[in-house]
N, C-alpha and C. Protein backbone atom coordinates (compact mmCIF):
# COMPACT_ATOMS: atom_id res chain seq x y z
N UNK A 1 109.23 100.16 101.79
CA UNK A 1 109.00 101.38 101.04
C UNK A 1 107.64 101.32 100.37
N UNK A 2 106.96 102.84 100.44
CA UNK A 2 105.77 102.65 99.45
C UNK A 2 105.56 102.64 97.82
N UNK A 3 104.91 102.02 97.57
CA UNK A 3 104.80 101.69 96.05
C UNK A 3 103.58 102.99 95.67
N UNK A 4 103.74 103.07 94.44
CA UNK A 4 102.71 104.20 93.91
C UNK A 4 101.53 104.22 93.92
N UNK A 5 101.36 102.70 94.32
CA UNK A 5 99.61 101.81 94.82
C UNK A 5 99.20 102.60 95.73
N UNK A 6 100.06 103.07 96.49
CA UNK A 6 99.69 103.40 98.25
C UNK A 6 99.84 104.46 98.29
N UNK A 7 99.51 105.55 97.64
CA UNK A 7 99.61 106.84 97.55
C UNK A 7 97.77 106.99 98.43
N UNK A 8 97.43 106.83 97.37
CA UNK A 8 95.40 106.95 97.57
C UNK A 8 95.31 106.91 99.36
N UNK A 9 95.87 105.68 99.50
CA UNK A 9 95.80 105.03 101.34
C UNK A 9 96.14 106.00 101.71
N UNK A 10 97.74 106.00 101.79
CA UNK A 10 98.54 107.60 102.90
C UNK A 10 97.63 108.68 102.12
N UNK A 11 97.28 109.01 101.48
CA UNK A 11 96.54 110.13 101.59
C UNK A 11 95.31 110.20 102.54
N UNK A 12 94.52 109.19 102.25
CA UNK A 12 92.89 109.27 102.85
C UNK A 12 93.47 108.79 104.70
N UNK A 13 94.54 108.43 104.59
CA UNK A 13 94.57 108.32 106.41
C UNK A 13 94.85 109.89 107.05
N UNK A 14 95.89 110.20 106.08
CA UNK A 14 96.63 111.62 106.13
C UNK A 14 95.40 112.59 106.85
N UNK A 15 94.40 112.84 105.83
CA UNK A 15 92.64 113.25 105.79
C UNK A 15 92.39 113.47 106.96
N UNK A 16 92.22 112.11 107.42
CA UNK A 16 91.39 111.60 108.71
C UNK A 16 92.19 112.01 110.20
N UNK A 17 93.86 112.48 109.92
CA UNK A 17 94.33 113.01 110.75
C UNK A 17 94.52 114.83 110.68
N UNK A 18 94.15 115.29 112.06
CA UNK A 18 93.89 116.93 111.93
C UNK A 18 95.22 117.47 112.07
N UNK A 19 96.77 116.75 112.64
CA UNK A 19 97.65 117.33 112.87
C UNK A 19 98.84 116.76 111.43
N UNK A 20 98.16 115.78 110.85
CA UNK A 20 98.92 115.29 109.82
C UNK A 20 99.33 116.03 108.99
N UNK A 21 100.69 116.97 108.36
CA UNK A 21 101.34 117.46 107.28
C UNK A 21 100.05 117.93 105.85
N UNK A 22 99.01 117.13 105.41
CA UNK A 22 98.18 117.48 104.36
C UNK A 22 98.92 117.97 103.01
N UNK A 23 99.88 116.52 102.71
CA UNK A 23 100.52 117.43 101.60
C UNK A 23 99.73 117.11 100.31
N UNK A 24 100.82 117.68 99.34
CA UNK A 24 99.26 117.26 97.64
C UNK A 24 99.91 115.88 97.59
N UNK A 25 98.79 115.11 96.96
CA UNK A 25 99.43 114.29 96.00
C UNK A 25 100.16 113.89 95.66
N UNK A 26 100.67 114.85 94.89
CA UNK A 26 101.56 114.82 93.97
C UNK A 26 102.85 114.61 95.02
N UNK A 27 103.11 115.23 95.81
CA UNK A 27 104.21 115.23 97.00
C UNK A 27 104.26 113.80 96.85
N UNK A 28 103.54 113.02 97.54
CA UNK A 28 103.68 111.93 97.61
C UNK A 28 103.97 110.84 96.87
N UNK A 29 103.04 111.40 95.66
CA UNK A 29 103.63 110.40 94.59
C UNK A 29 105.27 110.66 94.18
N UNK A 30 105.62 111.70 93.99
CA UNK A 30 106.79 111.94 93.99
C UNK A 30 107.83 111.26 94.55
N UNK A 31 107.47 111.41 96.01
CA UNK A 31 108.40 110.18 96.98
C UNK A 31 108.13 108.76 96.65
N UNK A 32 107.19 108.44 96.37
CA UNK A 32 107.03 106.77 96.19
C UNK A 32 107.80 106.49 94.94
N UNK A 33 107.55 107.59 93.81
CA UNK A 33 108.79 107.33 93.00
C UNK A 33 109.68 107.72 92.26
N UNK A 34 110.76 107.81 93.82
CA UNK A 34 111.67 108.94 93.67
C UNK A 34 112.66 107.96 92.82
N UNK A 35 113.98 108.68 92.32
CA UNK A 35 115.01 108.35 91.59
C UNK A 35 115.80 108.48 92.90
N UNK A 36 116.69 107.04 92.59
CA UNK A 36 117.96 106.40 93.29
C UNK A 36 119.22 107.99 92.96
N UNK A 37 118.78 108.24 92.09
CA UNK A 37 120.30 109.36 91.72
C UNK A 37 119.74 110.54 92.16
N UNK A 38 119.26 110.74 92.87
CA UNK A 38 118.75 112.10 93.51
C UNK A 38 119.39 112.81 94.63
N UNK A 39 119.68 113.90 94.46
CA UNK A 39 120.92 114.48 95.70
C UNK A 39 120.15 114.61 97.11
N UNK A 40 118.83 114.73 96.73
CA UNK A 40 117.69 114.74 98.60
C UNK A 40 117.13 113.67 98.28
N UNK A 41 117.54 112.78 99.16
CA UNK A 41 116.94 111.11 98.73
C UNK A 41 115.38 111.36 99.79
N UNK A 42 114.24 110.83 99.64
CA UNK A 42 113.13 110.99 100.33
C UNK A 42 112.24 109.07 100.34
N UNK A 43 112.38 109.00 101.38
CA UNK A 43 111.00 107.79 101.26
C UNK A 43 110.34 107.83 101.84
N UNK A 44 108.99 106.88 101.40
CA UNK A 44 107.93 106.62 101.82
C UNK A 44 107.86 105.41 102.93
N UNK A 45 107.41 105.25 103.92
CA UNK A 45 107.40 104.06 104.62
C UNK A 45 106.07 103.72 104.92
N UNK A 46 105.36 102.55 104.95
CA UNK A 46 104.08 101.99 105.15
C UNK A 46 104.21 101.22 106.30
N UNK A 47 103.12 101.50 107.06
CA UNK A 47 102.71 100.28 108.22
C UNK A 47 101.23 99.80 107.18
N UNK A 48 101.43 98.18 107.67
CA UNK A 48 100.22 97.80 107.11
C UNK A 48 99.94 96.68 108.12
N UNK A 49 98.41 96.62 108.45
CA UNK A 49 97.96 95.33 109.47
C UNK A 49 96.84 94.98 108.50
N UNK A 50 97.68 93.34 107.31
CA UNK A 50 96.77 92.14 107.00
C UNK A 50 96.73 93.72 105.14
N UNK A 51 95.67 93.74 105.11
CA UNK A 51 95.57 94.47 103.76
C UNK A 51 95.23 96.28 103.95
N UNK A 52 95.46 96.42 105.26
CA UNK A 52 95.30 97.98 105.61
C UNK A 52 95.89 98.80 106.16
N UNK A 53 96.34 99.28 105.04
CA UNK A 53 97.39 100.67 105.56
C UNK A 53 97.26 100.87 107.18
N UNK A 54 97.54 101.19 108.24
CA UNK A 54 97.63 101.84 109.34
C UNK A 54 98.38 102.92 109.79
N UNK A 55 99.64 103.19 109.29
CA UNK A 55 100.28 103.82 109.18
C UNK A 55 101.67 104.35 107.93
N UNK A 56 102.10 105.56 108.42
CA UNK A 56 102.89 106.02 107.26
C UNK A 56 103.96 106.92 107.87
N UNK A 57 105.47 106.79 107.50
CA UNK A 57 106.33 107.66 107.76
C UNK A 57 107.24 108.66 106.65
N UNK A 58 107.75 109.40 106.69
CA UNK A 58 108.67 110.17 105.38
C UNK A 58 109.97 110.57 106.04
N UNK A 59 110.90 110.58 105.57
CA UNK A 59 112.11 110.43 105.71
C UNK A 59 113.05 111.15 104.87
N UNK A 60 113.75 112.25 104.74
CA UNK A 60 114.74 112.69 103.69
C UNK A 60 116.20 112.50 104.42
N UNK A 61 117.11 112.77 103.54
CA UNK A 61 118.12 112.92 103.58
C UNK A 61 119.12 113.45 102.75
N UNK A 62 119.57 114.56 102.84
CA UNK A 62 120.13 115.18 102.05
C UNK A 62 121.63 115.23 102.33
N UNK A 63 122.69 114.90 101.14
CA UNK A 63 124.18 114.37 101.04
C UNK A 63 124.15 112.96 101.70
N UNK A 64 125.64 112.86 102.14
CA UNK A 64 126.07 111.51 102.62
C UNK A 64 127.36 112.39 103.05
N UNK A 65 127.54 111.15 104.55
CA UNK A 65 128.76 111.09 104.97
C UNK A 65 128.90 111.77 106.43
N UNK A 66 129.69 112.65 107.07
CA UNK A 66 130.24 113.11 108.08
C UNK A 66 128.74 114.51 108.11
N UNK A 67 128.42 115.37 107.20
CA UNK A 67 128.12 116.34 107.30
C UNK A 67 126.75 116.07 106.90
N UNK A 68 125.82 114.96 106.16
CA UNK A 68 124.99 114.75 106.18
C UNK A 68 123.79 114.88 107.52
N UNK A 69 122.62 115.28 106.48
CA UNK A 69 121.20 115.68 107.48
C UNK A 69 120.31 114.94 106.76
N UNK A 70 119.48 114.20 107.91
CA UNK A 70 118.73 113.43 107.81
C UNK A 70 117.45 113.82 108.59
N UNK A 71 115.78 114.30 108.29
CA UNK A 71 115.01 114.64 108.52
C UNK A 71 113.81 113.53 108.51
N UNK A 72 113.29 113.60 110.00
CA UNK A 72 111.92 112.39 110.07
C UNK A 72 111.16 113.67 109.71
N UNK A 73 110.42 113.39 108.68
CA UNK A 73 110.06 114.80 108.19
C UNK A 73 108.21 114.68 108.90
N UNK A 74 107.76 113.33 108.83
CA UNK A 74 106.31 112.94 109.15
C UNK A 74 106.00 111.49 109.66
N UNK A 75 105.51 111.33 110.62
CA UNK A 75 105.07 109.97 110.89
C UNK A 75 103.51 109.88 111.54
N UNK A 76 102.55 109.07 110.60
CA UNK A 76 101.38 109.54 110.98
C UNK A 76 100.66 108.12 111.15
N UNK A 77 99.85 107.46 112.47
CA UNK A 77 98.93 106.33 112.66
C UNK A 77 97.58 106.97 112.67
N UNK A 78 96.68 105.74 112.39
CA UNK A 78 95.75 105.37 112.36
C UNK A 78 95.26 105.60 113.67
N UNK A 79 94.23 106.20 114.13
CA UNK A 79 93.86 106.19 115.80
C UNK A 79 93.32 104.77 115.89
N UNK A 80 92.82 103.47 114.95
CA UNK A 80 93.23 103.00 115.90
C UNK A 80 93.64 101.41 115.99
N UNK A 81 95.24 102.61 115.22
CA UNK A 81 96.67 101.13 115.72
C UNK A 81 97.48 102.46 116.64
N UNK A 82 97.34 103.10 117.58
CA UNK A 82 97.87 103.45 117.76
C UNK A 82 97.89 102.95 119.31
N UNK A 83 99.18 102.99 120.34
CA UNK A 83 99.46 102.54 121.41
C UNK A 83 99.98 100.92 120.94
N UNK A 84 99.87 100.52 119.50
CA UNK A 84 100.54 99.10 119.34
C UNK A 84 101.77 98.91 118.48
N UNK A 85 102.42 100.19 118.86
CA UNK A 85 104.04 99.62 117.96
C UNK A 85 104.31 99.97 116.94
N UNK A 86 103.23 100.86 116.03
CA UNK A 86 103.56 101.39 114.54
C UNK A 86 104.36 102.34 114.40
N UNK A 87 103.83 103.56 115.44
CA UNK A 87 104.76 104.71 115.29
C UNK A 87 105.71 103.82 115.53
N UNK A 88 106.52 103.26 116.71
CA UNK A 88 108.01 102.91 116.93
C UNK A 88 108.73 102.45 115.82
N UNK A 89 108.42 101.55 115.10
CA UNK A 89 108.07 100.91 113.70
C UNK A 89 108.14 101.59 112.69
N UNK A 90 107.78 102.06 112.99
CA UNK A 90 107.78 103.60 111.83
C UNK A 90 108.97 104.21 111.48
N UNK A 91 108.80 105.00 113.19
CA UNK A 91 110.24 105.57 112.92
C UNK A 91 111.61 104.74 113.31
N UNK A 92 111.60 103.60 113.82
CA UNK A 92 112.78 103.01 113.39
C UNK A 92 113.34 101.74 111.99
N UNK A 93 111.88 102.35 111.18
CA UNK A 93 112.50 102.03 109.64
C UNK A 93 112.88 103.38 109.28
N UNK A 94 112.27 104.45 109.30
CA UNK A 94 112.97 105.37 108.80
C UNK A 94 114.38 105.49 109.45
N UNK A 95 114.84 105.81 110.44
CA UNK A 95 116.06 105.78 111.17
C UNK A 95 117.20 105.00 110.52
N UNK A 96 116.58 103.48 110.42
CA UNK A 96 117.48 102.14 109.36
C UNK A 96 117.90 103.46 107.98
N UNK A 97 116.81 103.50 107.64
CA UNK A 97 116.54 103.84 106.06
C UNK A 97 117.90 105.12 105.63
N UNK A 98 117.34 106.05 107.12
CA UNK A 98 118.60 107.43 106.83
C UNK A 98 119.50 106.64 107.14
N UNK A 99 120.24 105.92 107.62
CA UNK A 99 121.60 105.48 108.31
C UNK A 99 121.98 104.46 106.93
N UNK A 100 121.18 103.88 106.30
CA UNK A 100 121.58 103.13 105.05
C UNK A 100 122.10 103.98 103.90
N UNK A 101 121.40 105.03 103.99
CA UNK A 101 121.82 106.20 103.10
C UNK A 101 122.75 107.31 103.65
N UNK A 102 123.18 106.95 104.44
CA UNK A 102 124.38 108.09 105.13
C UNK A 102 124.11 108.62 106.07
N UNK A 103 123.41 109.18 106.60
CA UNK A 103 123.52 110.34 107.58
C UNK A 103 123.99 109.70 108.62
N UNK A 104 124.24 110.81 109.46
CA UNK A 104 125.03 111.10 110.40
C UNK A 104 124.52 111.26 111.22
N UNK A 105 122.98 112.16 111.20
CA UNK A 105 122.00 112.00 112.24
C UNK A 105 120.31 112.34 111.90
N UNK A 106 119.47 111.99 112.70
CA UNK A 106 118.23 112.49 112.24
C UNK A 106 117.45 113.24 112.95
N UNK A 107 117.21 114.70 112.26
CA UNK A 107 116.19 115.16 113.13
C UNK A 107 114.77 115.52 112.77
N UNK A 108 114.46 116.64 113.82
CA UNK A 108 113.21 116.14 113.42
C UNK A 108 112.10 117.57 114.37
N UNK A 109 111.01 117.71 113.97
CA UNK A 109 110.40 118.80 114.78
C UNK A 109 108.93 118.05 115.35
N UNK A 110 108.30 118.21 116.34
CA UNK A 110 107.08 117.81 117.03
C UNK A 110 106.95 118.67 117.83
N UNK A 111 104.98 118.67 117.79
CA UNK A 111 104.05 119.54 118.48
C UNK A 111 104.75 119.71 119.88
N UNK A 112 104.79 120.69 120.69
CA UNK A 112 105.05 120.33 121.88
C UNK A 112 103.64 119.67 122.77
N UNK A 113 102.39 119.40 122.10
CA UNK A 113 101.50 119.30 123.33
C UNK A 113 101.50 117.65 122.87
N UNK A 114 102.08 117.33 122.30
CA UNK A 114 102.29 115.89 121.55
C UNK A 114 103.43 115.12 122.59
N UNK A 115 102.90 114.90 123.84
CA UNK A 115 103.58 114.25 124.97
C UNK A 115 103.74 112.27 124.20
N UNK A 116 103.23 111.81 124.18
CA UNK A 116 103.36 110.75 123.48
C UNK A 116 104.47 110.26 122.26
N UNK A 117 104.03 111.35 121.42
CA UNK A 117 105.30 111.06 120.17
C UNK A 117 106.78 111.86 121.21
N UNK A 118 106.64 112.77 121.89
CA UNK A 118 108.10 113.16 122.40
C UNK A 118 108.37 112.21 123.51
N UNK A 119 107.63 111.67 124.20
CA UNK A 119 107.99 110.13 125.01
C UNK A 119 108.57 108.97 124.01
N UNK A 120 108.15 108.32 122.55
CA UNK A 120 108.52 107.75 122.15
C UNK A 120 109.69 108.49 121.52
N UNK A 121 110.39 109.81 120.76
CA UNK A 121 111.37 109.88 120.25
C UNK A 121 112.66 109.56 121.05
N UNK A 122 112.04 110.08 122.62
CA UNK A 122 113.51 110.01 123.64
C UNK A 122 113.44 108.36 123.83
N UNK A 123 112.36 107.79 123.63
CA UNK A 123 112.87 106.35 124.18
C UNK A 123 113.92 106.10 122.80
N UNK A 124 113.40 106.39 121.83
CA UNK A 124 114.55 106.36 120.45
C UNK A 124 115.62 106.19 120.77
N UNK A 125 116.14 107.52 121.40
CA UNK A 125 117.55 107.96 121.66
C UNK A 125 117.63 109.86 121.12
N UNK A 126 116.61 110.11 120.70
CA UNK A 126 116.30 111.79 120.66
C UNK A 126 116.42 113.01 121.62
N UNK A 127 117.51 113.18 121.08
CA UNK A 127 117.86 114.91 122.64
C UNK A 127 117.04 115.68 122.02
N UNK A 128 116.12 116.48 122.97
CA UNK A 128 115.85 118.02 122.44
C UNK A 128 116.74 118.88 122.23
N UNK A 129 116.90 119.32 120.98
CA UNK A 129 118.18 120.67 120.38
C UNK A 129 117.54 122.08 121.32
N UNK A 130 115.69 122.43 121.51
CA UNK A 130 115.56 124.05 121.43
C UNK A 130 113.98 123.71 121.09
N UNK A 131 113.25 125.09 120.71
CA UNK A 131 112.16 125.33 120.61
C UNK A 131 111.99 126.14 119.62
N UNK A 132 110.70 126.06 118.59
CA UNK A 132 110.58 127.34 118.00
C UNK A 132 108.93 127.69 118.56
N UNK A 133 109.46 128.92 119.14
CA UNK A 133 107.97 129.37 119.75
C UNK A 133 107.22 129.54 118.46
N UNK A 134 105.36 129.45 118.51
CA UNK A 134 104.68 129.44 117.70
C UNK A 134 104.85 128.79 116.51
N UNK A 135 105.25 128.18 115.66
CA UNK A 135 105.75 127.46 114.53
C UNK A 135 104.50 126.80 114.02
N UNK A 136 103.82 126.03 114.99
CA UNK A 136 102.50 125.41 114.33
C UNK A 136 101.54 126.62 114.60
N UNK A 137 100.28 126.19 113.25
CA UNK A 137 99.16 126.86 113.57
C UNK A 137 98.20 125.56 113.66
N UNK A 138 96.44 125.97 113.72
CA UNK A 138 96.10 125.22 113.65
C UNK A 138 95.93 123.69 114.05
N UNK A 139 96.30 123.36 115.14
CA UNK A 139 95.84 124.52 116.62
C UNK A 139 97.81 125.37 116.48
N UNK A 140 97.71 126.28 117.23
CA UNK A 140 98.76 127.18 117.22
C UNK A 140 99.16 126.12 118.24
N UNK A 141 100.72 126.22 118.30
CA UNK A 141 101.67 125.28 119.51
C UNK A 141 103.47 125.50 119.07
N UNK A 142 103.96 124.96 119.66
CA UNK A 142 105.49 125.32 119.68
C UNK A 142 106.05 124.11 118.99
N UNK A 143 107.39 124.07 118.44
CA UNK A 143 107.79 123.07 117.77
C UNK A 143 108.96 122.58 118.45
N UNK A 144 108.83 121.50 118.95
CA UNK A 144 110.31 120.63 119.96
C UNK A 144 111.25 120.48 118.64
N UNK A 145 112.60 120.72 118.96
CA UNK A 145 113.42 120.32 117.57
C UNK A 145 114.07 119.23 118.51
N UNK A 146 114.55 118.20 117.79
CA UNK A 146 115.22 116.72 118.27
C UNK A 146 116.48 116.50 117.27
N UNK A 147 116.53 115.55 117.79
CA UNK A 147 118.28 114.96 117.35
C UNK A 147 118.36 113.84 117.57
N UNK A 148 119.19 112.47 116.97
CA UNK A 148 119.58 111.15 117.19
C UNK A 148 120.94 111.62 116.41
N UNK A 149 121.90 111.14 116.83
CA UNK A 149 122.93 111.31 116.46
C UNK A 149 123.65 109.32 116.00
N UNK A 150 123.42 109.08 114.42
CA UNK A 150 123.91 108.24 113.92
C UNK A 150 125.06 106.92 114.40
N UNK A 151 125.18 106.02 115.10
CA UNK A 151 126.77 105.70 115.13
C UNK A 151 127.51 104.90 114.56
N UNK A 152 128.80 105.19 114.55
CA UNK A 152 129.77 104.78 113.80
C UNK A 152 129.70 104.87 112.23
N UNK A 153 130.30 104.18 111.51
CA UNK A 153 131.06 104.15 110.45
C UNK A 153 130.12 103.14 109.89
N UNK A 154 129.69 104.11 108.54
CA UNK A 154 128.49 103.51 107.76
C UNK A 154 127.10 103.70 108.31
N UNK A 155 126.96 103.61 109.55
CA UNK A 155 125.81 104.00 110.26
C UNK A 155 125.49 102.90 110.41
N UNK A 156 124.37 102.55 109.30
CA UNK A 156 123.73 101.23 108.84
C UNK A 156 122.15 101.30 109.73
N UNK A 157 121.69 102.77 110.41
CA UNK A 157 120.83 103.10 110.85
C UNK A 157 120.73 102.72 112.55
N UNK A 158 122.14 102.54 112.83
CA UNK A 158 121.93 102.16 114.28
C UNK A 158 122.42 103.23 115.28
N UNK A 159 121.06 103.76 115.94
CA UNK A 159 120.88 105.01 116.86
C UNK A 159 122.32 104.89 117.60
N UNK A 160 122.77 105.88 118.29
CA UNK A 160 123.74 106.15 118.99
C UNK A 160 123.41 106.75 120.50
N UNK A 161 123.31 105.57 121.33
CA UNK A 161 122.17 105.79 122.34
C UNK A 161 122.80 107.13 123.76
N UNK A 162 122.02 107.83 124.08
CA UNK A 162 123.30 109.17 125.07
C UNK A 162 123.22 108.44 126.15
């Protein structure tokens, strides 16, 4: 999890990426330090290679249990750790992270021209749910909606492979 140190980092990588979320600050700091008693639990996740940030993921989850939703809300590398294992890394701490905290499953939305991250979600275990035409701007593009569906009892973050 990220500490409030690492706000500055995920931000200035955030920057340097054109499709990255660009949230404030404050967003972030927020998540780094969120309260345990919070009904939308949210974390921060860090990739780091040696003393440098490389990457960053976010994660919510809102309730617990059977009916719980769990959202990879952002996962963003460094161009260049990328092709070496962070995203995967990434998102299968977040995945751990929702399944430690309940859910049931995680989803999630990506660019459709983003062939790479939708190659790595299905290696996950991610079905495509649907599409929302136009959804991104900047560049304008369509939004893949996904799914991992949690398994068993407690979860404990272990994908439920189709």
């Amino acid at each position: 999890m990220a500490r409030a140190g690492d706000v500055g980092a995920v931000i200035a990588l955030e920057r340097m990426i054109s499709t990255a979320p660009h949230w404030a600050e404050r967003e972030y700091a927020g998540i780094a330090e969120a309260d345990e008693g919070d009904s939308v639990k949210r974390g921060l996740l860090v990739g780091e290679e040696g003393t440098y940030l490389v990457g960053f993921a976010v994660g919510k989850v809102i309730g617990a249990g059977a009916g719980s939703i769990a959202e990879l809300e952002s996962v963003v590398v460094a161009e260049t750790a990328r092709r070496k294992g962070v995203g995967r890394a990434l998102c299968e701490a977040v995945i751990a992270w929702c399944g430690a905290n309940g859910a049931a499953g995680v989803e999630l939305e990506v660019r459709s021209a983003n062939a790479a991250a939708i190659a790595l979600y299905r290696r996950l275990g991610f079905v495509e749910l649907g599409r929302r035409k136009g959804y991104y701007s900047e560049p304008k593009d369509d939004a893949v909606l996904m799914r991992l569906e949690m398994a068993g009892p407690g979860r404990e973050g272990s994908p439920q492979r189709p």
